[in-house]
PDB file of N, CA and C in Angstrom:
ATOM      1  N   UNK A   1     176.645 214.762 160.883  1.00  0.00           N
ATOM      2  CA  UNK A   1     177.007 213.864 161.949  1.00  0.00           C
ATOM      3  C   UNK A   1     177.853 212.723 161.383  1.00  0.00           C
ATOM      4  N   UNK A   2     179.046 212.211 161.925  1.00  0.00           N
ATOM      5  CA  UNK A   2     179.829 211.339 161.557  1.00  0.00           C
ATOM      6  C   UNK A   2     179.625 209.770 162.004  1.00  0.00           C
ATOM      7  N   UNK A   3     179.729 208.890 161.323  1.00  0.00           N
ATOM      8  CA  UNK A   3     179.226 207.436 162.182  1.00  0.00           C
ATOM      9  C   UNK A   3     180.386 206.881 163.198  1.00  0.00           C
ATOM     10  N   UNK A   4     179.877 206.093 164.042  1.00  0.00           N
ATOM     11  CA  UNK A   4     180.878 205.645 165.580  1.00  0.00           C
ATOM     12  C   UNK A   4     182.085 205.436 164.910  1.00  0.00           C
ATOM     13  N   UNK A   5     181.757 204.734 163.516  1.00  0.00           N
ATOM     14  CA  UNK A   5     183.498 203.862 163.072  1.00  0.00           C
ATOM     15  C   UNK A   5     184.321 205.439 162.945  1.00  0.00           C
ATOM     16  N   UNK A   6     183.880 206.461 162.090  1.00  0.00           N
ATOM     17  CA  UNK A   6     184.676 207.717 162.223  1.00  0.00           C
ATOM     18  C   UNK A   6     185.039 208.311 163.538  1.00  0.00           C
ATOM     19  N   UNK A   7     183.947 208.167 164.639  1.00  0.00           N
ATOM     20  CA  UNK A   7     184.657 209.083 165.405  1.00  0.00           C
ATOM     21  C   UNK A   7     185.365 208.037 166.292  1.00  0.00           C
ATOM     22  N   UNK A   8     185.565 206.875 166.219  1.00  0.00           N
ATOM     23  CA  UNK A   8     186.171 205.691 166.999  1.00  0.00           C
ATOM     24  C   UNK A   8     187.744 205.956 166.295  1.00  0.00           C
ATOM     25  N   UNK A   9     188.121 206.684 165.488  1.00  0.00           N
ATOM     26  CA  UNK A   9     189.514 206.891 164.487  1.00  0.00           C
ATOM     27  C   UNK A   9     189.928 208.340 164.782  1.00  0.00           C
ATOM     28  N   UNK A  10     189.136 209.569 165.574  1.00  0.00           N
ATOM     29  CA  UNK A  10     189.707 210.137 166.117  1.00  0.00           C
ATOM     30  C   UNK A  10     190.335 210.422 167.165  1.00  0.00           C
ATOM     31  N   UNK A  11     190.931 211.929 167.503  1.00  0.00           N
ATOM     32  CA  UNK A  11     191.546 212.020 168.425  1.00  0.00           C
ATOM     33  C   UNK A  11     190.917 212.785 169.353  1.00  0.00           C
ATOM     34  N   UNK A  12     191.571 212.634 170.952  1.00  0.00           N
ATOM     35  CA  UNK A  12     190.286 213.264 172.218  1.00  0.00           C
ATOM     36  C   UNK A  12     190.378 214.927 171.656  1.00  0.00           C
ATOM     37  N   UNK A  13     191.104 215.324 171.365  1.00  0.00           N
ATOM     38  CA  UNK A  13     190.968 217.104 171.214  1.00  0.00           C
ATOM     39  C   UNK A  13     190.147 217.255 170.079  1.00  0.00           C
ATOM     40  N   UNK A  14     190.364 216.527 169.301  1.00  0.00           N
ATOM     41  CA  UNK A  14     188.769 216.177 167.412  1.00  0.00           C
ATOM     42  C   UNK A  14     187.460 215.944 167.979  1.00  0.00           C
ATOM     43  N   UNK A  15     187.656 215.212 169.179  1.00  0.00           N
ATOM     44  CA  UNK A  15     186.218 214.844 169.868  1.00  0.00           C
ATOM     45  C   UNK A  15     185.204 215.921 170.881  1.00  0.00           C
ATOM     46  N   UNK A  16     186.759 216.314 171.541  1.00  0.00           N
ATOM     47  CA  UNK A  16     186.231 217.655 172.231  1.00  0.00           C
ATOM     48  C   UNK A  16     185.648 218.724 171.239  1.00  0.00           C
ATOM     49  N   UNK A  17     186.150 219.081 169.981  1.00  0.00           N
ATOM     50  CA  UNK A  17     186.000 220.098 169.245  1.00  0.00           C
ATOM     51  C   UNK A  17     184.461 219.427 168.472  1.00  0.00           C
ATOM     52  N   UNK A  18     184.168 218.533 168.222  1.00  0.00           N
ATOM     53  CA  UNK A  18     182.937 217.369 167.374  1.00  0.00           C
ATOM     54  C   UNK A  18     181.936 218.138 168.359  1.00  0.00           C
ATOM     55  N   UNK A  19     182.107 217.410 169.609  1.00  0.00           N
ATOM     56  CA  UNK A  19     181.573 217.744 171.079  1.00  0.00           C
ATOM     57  C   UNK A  19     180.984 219.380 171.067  1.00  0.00           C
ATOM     58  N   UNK A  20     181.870 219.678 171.265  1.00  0.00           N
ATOM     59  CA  UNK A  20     181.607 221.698 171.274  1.00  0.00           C
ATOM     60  C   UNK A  20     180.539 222.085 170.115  1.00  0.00           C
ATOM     61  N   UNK A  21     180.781 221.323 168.576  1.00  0.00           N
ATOM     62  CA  UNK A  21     179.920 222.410 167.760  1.00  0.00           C
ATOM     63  C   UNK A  21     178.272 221.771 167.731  1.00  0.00           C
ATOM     64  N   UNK A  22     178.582 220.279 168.199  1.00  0.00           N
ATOM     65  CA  UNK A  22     177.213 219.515 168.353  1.00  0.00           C
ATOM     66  C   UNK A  22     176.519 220.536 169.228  1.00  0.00           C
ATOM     67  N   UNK A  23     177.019 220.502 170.472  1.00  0.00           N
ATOM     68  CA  UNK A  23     176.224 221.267 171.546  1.00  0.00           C
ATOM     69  C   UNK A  23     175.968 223.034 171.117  1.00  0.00           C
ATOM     70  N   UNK A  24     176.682 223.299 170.577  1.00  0.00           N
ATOM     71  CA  UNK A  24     176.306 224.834 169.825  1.00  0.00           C
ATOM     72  C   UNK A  24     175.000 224.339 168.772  1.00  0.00           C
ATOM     73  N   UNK A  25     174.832 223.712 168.187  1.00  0.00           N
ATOM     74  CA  UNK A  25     173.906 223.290 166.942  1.00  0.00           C
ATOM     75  C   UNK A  25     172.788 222.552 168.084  1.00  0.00           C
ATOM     76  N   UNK A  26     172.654 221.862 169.189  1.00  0.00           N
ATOM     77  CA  UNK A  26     171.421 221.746 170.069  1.00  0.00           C
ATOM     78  C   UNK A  26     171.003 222.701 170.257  1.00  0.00           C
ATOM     79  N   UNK A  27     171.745 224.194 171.047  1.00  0.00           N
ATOM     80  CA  UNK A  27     170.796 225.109 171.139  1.00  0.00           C
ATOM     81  C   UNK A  27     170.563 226.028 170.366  1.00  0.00           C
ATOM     82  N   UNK A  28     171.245 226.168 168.889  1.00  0.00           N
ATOM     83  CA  UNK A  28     170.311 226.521 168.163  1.00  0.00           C
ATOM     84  C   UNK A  28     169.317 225.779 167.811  1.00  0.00           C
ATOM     85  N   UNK A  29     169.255 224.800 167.475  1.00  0.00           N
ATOM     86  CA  UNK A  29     167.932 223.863 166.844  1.00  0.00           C
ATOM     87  C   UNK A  29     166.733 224.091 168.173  1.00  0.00           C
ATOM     88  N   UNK A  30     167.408 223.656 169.384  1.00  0.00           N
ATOM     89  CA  UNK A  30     166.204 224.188 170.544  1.00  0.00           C
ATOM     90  C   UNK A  30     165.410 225.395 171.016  1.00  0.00           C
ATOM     91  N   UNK A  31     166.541 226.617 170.462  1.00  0.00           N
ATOM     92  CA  UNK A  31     165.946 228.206 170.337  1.00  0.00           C
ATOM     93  C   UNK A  31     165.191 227.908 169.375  1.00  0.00           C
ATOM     94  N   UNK A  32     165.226 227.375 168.045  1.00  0.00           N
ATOM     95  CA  UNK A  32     164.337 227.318 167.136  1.00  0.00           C
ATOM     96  C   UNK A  32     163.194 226.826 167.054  1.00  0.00           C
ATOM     97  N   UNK A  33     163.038 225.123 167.888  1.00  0.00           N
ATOM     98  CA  UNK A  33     161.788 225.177 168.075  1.00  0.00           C
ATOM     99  C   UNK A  33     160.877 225.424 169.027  1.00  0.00           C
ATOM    100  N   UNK A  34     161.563 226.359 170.038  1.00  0.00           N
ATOM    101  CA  UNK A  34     160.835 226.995 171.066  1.00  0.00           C
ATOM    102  C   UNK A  34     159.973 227.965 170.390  1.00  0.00           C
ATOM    103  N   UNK A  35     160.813 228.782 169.559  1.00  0.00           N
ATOM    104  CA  UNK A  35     160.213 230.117 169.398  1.00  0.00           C
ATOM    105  C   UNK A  35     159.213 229.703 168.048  1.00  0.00           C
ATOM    106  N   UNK A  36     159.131 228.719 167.913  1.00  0.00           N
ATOM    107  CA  UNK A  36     158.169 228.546 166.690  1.00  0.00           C
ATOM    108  C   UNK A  36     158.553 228.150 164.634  1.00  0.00           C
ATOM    109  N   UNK A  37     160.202 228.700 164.937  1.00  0.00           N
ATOM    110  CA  UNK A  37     160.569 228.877 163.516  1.00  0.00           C
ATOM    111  C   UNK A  37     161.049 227.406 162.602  1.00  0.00           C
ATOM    112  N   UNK A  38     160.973 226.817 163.750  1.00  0.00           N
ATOM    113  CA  UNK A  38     161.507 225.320 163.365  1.00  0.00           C
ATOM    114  C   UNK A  38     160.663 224.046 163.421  1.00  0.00           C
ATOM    115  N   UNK A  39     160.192 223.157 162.913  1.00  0.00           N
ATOM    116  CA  UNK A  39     159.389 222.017 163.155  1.00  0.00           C
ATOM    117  C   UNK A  39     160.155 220.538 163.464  1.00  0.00           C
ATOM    118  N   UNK A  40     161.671 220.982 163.037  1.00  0.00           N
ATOM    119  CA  UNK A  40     162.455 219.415 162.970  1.00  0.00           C
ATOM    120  C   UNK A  40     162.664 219.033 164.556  1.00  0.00           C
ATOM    121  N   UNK A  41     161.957 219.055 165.730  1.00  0.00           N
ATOM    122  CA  UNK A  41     161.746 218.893 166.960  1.00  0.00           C
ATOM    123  C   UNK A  41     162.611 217.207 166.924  1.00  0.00           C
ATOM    124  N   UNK A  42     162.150 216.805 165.951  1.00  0.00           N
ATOM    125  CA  UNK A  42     162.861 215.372 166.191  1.00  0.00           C
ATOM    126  C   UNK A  42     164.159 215.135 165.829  1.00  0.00           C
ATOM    127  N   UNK A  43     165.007 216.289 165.405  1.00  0.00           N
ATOM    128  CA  UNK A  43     166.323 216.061 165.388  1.00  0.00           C
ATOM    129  C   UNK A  43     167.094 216.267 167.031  1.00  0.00           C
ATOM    130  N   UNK A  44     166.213 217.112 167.794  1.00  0.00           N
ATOM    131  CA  UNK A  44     167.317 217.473 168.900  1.00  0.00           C
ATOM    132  C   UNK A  44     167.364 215.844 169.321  1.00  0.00           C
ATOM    133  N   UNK A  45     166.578 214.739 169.269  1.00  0.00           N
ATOM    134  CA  UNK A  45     166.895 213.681 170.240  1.00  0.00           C
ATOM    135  C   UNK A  45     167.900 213.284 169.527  1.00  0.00           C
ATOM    136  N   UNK A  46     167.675 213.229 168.194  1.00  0.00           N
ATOM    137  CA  UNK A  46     169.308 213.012 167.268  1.00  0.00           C
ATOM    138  C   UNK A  46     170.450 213.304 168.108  1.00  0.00           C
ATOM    139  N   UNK A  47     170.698 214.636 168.062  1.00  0.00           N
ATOM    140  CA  UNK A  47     171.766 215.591 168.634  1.00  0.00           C
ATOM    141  C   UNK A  47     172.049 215.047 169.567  1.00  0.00           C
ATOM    142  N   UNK A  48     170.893 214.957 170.794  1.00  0.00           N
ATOM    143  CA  UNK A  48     171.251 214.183 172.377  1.00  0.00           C
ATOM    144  C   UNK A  48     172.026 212.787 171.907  1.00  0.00           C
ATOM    145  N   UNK A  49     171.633 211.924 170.616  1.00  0.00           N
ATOM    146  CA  UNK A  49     172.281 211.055 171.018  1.00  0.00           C
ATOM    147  C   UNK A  49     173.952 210.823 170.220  1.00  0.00           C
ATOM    148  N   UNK A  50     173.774 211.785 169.459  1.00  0.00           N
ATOM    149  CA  UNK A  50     175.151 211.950 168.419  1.00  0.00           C
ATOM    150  C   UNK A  50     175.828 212.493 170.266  1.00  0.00           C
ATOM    151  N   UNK A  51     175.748 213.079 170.644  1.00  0.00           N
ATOM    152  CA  UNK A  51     176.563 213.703 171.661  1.00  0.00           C
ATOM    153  C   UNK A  51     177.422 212.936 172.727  1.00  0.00           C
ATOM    154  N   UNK A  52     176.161 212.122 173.049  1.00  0.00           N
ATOM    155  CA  UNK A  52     176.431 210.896 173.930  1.00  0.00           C
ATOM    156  C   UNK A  52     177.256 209.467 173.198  1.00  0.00           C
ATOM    157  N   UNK A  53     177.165 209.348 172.173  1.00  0.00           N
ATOM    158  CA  UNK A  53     178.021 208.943 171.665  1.00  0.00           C
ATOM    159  C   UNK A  53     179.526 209.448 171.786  1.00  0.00           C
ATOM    160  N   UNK A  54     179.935 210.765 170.846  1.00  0.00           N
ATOM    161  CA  UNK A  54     180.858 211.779 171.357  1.00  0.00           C
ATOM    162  C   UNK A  54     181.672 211.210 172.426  1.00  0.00           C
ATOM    163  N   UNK A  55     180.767 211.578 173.731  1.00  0.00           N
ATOM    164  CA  UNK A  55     181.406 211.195 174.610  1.00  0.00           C
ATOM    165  C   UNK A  55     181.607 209.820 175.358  1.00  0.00           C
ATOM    166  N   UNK A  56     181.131 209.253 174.777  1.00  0.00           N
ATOM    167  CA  UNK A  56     181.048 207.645 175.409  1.00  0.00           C
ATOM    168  C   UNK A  56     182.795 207.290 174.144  1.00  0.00           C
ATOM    169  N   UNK A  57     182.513 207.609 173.069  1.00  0.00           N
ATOM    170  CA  UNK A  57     184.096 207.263 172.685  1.00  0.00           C
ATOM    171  C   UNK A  57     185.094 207.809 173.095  1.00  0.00           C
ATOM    172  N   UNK A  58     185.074 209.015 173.826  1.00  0.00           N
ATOM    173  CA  UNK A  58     186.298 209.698 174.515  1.00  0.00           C
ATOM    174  C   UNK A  58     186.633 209.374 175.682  1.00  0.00           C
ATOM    175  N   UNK A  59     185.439 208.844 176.363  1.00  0.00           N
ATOM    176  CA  UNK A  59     185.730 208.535 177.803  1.00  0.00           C
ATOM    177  C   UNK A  59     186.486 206.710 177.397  1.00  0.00           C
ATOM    178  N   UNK A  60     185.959 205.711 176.009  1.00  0.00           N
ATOM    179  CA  UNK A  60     187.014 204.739 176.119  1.00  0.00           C
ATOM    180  C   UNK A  60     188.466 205.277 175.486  1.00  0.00           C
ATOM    181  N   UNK A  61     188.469 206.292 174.848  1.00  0.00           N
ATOM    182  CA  UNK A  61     190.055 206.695 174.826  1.00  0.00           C
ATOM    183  C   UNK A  61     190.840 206.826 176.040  1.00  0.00           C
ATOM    184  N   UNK A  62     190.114 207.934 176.594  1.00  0.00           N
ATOM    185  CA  UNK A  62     190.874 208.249 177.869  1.00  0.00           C
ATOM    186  C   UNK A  62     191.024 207.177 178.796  1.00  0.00           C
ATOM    187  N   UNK A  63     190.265 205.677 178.490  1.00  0.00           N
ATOM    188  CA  UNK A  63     190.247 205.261 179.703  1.00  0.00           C
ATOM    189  C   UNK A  63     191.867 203.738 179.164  1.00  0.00           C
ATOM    190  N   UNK A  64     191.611 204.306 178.049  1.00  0.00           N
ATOM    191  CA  UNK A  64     192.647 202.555 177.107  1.00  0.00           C
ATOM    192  C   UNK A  64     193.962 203.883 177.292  1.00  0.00           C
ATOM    193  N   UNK A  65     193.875 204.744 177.133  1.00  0.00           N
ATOM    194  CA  UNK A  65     195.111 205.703 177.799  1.00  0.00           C
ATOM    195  C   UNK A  65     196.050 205.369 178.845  1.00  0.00           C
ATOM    196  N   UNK A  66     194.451 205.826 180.258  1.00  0.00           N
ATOM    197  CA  UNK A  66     195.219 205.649 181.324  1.00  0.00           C
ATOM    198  C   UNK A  66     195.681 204.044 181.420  1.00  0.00           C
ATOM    199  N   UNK A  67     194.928 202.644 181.248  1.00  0.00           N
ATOM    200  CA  UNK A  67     195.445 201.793 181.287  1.00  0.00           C
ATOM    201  C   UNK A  67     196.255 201.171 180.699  1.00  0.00           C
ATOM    202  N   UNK A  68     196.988 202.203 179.711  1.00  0.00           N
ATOM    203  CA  UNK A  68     197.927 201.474 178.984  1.00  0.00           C
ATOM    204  C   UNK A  68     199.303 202.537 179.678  1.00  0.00           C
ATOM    205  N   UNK A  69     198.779 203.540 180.089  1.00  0.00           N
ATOM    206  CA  UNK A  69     200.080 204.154 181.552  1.00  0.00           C
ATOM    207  C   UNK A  69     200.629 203.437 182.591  1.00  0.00           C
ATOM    208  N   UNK A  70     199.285 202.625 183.282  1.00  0.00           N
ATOM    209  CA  UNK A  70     199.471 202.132 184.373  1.00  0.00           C
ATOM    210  C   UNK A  70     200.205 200.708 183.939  1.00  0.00           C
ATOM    211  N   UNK A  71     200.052 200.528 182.646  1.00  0.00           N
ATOM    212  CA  UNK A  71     200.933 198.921 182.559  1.00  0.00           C
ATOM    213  C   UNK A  71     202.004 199.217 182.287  1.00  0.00           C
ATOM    214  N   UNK A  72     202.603 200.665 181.629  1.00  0.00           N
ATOM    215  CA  UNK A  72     203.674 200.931 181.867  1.00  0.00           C
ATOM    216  C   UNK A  72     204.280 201.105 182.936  1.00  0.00           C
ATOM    217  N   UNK A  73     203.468 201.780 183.828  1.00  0.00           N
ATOM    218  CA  UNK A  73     204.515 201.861 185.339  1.00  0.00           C
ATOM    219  C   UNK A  73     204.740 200.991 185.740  1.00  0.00           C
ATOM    220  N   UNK A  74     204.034 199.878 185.587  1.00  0.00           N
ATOM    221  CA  UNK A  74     204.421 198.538 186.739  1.00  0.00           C
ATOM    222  C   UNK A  74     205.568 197.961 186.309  1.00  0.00           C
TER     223      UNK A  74
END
Protein backbone atom coordinates (compact mmCIF):
# COMPACT_ATOMS: atom_id res chain seq x y z
CA UNK A 1 0.00 0.00 0.00
CA UNK A 2 1.38 3.42 -0.93
CA UNK A 3 1.03 6.55 1.54
CA UNK A 4 -1.61 9.63 0.56
CA UNK A 5 1.67 11.86 -0.25
CA UNK A 6 2.39 9.01 -3.14
CA UNK A 7 -0.81 8.57 -4.38
CA UNK A 8 -1.59 12.53 -4.10
CA UNK A 9 1.57 12.60 -7.09
CA UNK A 10 -0.29 10.34 -9.25
CA UNK A 11 -2.22 10.19 -12.16
CA UNK A 12 -6.32 9.38 -12.41
CA UNK A 13 -5.59 6.27 -14.86
CA UNK A 14 -2.42 5.10 -11.90
CA UNK A 15 -5.30 5.52 -9.49
CA UNK A 16 -7.86 3.70 -11.39
CA UNK A 17 -5.31 0.85 -12.00
CA UNK A 18 -4.03 1.21 -7.69
CA UNK A 19 -7.98 1.06 -7.38
CA UNK A 20 -8.57 -2.20 -9.55
CA UNK A 21 -5.72 -4.42 -7.94
CA UNK A 22 -6.69 -3.19 -4.25
CA UNK A 23 -10.20 -4.43 -4.90
CA UNK A 24 -8.90 -7.77 -6.58
CA UNK A 25 -6.60 -8.31 -3.28
CA UNK A 26 -10.08 -7.53 -0.92
CA UNK A 27 -11.63 -10.42 -2.37
CA UNK A 28 -9.05 -12.52 -2.22
CA UNK A 29 -8.12 -11.77 1.39
CA UNK A 30 -12.16 -12.05 2.03
CA UNK A 31 -12.45 -15.60 0.14
CA UNK A 32 -9.71 -16.37 2.48
CA UNK A 33 -11.05 -15.62 5.58
CA UNK A 34 -14.36 -16.94 4.90
CA UNK A 35 -13.25 -20.25 4.03
CA UNK A 36 -11.02 -20.55 7.02
CA UNK A 37 -7.38 -20.36 5.38
CA UNK A 38 -6.62 -16.95 6.52
CA UNK A 39 -6.62 -15.27 10.07
CA UNK A 40 -5.37 -11.61 8.95
CA UNK A 41 -9.32 -10.62 9.15
CA UNK A 42 -7.92 -7.28 10.23
CA UNK A 43 -6.32 -6.34 7.12
CA UNK A 44 -9.58 -6.24 4.96
CA UNK A 45 -10.58 -2.96 7.10
CA UNK A 46 -7.02 -1.88 5.95
CA UNK A 47 -7.96 -2.52 2.31
CA UNK A 48 -11.54 -0.74 2.86
CA UNK A 49 -9.64 2.08 3.90
CA UNK A 50 -6.49 2.16 1.48
CA UNK A 51 -9.42 2.12 -1.17
CA UNK A 52 -11.33 4.92 0.06
CA UNK A 53 -8.54 6.84 0.16
CA UNK A 54 -7.80 5.78 -3.66
CA UNK A 55 -10.72 7.28 -4.34
CA UNK A 56 -11.20 10.27 -2.29
CA UNK A 57 -7.75 11.47 -4.16
CA UNK A 58 -9.19 10.93 -7.59
CA UNK A 59 -12.37 12.37 -7.05
CA UNK A 60 -10.02 15.81 -5.81
CA UNK A 61 -8.19 15.38 -9.16
CA UNK A 62 -11.06 15.16 -11.18
CA UNK A 63 -12.67 17.78 -9.37
CA UNK A 64 -9.27 20.65 -9.49
CA UNK A 65 -9.62 19.38 -13.32
CA UNK A 66 -12.97 20.28 -13.97
CA UNK A 67 -12.47 23.62 -12.10
CA UNK A 68 -9.58 24.59 -13.61
CA UNK A 69 -11.76 23.98 -17.25
CA UNK A 70 -14.41 26.02 -16.14
CA UNK A 71 -11.95 29.03 -15.34
CA UNK A 72 -10.78 28.53 -18.57
CA UNK A 73 -13.99 28.95 -20.34
CA UNK A 74 -15.01 32.01 -18.73
Amino acid sequence: MLKLDELKKMRIQDLDEEFDKTTKELFKLKFEVNTGSEKGSHQIGNLKKYRAQILTVKNQLVAEKESKFDAQAK
